[in-house]
Protein backbone atom coordinates (compact mmCIF):
# COMPACT_ATOMS: atom_id res chain seq x y z
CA UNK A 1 -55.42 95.89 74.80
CA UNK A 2 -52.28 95.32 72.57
CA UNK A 3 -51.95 91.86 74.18
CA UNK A 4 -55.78 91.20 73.09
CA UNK A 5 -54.87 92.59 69.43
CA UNK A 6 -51.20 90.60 69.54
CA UNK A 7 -53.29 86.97 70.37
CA UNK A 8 -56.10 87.35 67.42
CA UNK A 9 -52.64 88.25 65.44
CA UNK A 10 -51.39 84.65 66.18
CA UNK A 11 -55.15 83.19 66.09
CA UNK A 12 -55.38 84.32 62.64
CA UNK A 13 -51.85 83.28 61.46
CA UNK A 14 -52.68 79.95 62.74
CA UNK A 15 -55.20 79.93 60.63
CA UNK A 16 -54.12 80.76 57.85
CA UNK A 17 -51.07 78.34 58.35
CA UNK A 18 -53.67 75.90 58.46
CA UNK A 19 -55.66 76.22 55.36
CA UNK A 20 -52.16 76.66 53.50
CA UNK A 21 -51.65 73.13 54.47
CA UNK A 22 -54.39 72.14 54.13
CA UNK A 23 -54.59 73.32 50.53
CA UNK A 24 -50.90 71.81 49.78
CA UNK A 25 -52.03 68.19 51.22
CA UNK A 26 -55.62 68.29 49.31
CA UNK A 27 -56.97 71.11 48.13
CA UNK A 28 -54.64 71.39 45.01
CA UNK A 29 -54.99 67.53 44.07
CA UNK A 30 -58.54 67.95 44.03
CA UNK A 31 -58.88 71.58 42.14
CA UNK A 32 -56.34 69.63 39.85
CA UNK A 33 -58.75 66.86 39.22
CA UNK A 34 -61.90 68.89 38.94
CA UNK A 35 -59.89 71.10 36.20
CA UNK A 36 -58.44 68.27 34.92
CA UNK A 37 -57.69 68.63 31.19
CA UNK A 38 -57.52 65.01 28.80
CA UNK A 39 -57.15 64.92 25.64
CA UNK A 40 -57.59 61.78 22.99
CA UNK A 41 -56.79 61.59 20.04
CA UNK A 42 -58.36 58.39 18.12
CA UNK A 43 -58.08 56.92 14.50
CA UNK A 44 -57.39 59.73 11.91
CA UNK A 45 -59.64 62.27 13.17
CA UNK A 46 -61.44 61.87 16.02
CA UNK A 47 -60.38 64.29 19.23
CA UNK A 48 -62.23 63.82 22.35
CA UNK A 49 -61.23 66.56 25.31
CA UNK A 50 -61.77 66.62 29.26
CA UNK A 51 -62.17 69.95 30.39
CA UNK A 52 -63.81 71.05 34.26
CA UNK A 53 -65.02 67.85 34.14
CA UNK A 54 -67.02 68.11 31.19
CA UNK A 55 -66.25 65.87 27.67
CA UNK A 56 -66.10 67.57 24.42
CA UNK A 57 -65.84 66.54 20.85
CA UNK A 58 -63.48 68.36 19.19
CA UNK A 59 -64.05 69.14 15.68
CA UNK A 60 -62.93 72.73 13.94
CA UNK A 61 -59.80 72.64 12.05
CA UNK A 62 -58.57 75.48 14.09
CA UNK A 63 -58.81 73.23 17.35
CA UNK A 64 -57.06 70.68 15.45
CA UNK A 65 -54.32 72.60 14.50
CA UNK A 66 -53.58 73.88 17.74
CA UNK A 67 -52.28 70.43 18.57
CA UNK A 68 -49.65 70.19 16.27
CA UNK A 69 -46.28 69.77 17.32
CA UNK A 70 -47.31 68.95 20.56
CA UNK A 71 -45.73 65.44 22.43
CA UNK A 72 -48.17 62.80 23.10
CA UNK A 73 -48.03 59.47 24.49
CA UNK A 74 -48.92 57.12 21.65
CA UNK A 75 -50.64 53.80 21.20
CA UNK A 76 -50.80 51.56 18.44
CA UNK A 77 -52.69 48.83 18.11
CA UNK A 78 -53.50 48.90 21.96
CA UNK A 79 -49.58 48.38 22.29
CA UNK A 80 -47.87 51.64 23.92
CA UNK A 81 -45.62 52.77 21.06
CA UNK A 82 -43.76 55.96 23.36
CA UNK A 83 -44.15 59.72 22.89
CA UNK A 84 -44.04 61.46 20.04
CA UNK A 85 -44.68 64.49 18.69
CA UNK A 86 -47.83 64.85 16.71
CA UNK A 87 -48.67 66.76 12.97
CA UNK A 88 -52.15 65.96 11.47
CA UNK A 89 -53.27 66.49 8.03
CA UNK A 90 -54.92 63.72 6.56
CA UNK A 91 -54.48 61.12 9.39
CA UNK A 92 -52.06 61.84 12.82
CA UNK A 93 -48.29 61.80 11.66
CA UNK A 94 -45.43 60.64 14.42
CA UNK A 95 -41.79 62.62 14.82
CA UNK A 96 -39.34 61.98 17.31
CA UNK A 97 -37.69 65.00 18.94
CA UNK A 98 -35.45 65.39 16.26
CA UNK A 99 -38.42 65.72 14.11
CA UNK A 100 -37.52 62.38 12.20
CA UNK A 101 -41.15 60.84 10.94
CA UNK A 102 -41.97 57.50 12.62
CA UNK A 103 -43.82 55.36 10.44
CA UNK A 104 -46.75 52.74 11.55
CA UNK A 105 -49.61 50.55 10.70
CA UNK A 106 -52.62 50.23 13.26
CA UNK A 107 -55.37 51.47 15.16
CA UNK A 108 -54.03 54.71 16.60
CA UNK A 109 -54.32 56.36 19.81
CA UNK A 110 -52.42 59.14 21.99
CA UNK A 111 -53.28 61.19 25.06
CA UNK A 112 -51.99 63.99 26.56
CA UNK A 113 -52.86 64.78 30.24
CA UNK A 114 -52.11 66.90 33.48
CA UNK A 115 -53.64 63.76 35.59
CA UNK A 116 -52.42 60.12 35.75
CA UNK A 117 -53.98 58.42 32.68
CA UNK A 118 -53.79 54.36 32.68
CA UNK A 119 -53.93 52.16 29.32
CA UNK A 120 -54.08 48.28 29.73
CA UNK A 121 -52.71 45.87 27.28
CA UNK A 122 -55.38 43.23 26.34
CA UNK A 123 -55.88 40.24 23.90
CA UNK A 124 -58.34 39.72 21.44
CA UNK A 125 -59.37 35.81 21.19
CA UNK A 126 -61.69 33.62 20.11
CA UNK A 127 -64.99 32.61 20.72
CA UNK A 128 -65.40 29.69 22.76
CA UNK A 129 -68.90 29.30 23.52
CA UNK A 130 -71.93 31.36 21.79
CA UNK A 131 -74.12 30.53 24.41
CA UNK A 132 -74.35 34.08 25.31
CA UNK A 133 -74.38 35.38 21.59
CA UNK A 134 -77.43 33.48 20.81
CA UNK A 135 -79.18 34.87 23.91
CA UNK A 136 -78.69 38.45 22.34
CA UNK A 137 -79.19 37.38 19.16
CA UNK A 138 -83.43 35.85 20.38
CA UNK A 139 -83.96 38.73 22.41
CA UNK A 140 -83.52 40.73 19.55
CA UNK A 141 -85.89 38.61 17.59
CA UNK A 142 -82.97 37.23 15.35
CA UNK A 143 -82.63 33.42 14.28
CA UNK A 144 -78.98 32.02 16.39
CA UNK A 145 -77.75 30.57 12.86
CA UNK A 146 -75.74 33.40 11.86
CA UNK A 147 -73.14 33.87 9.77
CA UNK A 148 -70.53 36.48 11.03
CA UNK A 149 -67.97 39.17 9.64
CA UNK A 150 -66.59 39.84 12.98
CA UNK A 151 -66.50 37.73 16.37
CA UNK A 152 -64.20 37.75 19.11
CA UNK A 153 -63.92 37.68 22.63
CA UNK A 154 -62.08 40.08 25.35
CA UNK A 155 -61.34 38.95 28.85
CA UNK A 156 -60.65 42.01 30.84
CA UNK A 157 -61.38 42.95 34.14
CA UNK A 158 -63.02 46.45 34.25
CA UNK A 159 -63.92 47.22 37.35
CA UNK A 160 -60.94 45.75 39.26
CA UNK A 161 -62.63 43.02 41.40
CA UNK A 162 -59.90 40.75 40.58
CA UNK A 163 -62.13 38.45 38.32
CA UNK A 164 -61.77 39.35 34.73
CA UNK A 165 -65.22 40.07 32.59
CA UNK A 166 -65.86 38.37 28.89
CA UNK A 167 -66.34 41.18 26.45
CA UNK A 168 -67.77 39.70 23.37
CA UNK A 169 -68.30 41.45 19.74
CA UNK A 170 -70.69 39.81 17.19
CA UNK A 171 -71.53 41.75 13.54
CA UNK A 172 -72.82 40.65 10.53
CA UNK A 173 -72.24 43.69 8.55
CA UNK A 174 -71.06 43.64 5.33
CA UNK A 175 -71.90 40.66 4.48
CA UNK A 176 -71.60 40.74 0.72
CA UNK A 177 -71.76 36.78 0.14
CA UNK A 178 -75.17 36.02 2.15
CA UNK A 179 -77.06 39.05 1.54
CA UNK A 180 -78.74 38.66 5.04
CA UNK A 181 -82.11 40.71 5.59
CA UNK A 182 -80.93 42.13 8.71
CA UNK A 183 -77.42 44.01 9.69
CA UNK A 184 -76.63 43.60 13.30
CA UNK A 185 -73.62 44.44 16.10
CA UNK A 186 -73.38 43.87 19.38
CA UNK A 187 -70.96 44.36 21.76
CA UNK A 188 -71.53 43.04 25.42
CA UNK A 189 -70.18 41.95 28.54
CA UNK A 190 -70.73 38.86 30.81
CA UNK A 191 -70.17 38.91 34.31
CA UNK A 192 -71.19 35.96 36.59
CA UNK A 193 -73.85 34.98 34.49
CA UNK A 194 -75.18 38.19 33.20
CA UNK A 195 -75.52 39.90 30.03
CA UNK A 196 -74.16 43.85 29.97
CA UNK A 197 -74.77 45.32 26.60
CA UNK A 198 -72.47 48.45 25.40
CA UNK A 199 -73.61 48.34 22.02
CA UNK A 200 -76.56 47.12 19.87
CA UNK A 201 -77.84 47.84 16.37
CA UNK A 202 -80.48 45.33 14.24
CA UNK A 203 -81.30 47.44 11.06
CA UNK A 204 -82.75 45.74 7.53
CA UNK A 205 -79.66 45.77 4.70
CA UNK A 206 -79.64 48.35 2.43
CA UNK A 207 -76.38 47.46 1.12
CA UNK A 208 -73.25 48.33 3.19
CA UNK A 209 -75.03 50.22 5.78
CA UNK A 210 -74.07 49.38 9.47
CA UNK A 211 -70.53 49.03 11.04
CA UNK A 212 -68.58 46.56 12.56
CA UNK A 213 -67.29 47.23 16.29
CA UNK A 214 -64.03 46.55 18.03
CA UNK A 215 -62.70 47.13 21.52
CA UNK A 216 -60.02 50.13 20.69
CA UNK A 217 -58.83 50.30 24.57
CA UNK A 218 -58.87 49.43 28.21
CA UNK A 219 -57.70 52.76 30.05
CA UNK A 220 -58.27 54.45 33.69
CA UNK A 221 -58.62 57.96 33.69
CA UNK A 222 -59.58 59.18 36.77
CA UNK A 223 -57.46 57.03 38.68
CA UNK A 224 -60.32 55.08 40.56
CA UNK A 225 -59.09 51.59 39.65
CA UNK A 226 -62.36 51.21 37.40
CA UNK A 227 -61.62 51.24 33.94
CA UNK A 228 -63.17 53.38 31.24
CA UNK A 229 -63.75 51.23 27.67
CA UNK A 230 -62.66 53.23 24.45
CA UNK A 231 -65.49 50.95 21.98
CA UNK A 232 -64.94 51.82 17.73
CA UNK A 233 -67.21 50.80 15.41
CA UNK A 234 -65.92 50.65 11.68
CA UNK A 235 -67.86 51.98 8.99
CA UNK A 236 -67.70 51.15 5.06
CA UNK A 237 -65.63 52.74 2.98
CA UNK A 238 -63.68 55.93 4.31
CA UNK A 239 -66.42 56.95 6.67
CA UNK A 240 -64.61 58.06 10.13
CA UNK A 241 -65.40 54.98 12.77
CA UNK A 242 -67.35 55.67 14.98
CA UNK A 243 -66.20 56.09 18.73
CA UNK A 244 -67.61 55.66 22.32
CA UNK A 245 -65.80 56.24 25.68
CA UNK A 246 -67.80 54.08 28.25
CA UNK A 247 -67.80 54.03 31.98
CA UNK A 248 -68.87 51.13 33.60
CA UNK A 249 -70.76 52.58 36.35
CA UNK A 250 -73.63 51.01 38.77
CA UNK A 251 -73.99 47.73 37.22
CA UNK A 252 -74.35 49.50 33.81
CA UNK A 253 -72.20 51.13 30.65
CA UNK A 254 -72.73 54.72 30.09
CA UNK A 255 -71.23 56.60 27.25
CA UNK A 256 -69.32 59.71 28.17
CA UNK A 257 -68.61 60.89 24.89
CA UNK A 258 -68.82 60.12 20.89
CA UNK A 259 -68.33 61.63 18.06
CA UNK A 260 -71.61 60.55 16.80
């Protein structure tokens, strides 16, 4: 009998061994990326949070504030800039750890994260063919002699196939000169031929209303290799940008979180 009780003794400590293990080699990794906990912090005011998985625009001044003084990796311009800690007021201010100030100029963004969190460098360049722009532009029932406030073009390669996709951005907002009847943006990609659209807006002009969009950053944050798109969209006057994480996800962009 006590050899009977002395062998489920070992069965069970076997066991147990075994789901230790097995915890150490994968259950903590992936408890650690289903709790995983991202935060952004974009332009002057924008906060967008990862939390269980879930995406949450962060706006009380309470939540804000209990981010200060904390160390962040920081991007300017799409150009990593290093950590610093953070102090917002009016916009995001930078101190090193001897709480000197750091001054910049730029589009800003920082993260802080308990998972690997990937930003890419990119270019902005110039349109070389509007081939595809005045596809968009008939589909959406607009003549393809434009004039444009913004136009560039992006070659990045988002879902890491090894052939890099042409992001272009087209607006005519704000157009003070030409008074068009109709503001527009669009942001889209081409890949092999096709047109993916991230953004589009076609309203009549009522005098500085629309926005013009820009690609704010390339970045991977659930280490997949498929990179998430960070899209802003500038409004007139002091008007917060708008801001749009997409996820490029079968054969389509989804937006995971604004702060529209």
């Amino acid at each position: 009998m006590k050899k009977k009780k002395n062998i489920y003794i070992a069965i069970i400590f076997v066991f147990l061994i075994y789901f230790v293990l097995l915890y150490l080699i994968w259950g903590r990794s992936e408890i650690n990326k289903r709790k995983a906990d991202i935060v952004f912090l974009i332009g002057e005011n924008t906060i967008f949070q990862k939390i269980n998985n879930k995406w949450y625009n962060i706006t009380s001044a309470s939540s804000i504030e209990n981010l200060n003084w904390q160390k962040y990796h920081v991007y300017i311009s799409g150009m990593s800039a290093g950590s610093y800690y953070l102090w917002h007021s009016d916009k995001w201010y930078l101190f090193d750890k001897n709480k000197n100030p750091y001054n910049y100029s730029g589009t800003f963004f920082a993260y802080d994260a308990n998972v690997d969190v990937k930003v890419s460098d990119f270019e902005v360049g110039q349109i070389d063919t509007y081939q595809y722009i005045h596809q968009v532009l008939e589909e959406n029932h607009l003549s393809s002699n434009q004039t444009y406030t913004t136009q560039s073009l992006t070659n990045f390669d988002i879902d890491n196939d090894g052939e890099k996709e042409s992001f272009y951005v087209v607006s005519n907002a704000f157009d003070e000169e030409n008074n068009p009847t109709h503001i527009f943006s669009f942001v889209f990609m081409v890949k092999e031929n096709k047109i993916y659209l991230l953004y589009n807006s076609v309203e009549k002009n009522k005098m500085m209303n629309g926005c013009k969009p820009y690609i704010s950053n390339f970045l991977d944050i659930d280490s997949d290799s498929r990179n998430e798109l960070i899209l802003a969209c500038a409004r007139y006057s002091v008007q917060e940008p708008i801001y749009m994480l997409y996820k490029f996800d079968s054969n389509e962009f989804k937006i995971l979180i604004t702060n529209q």
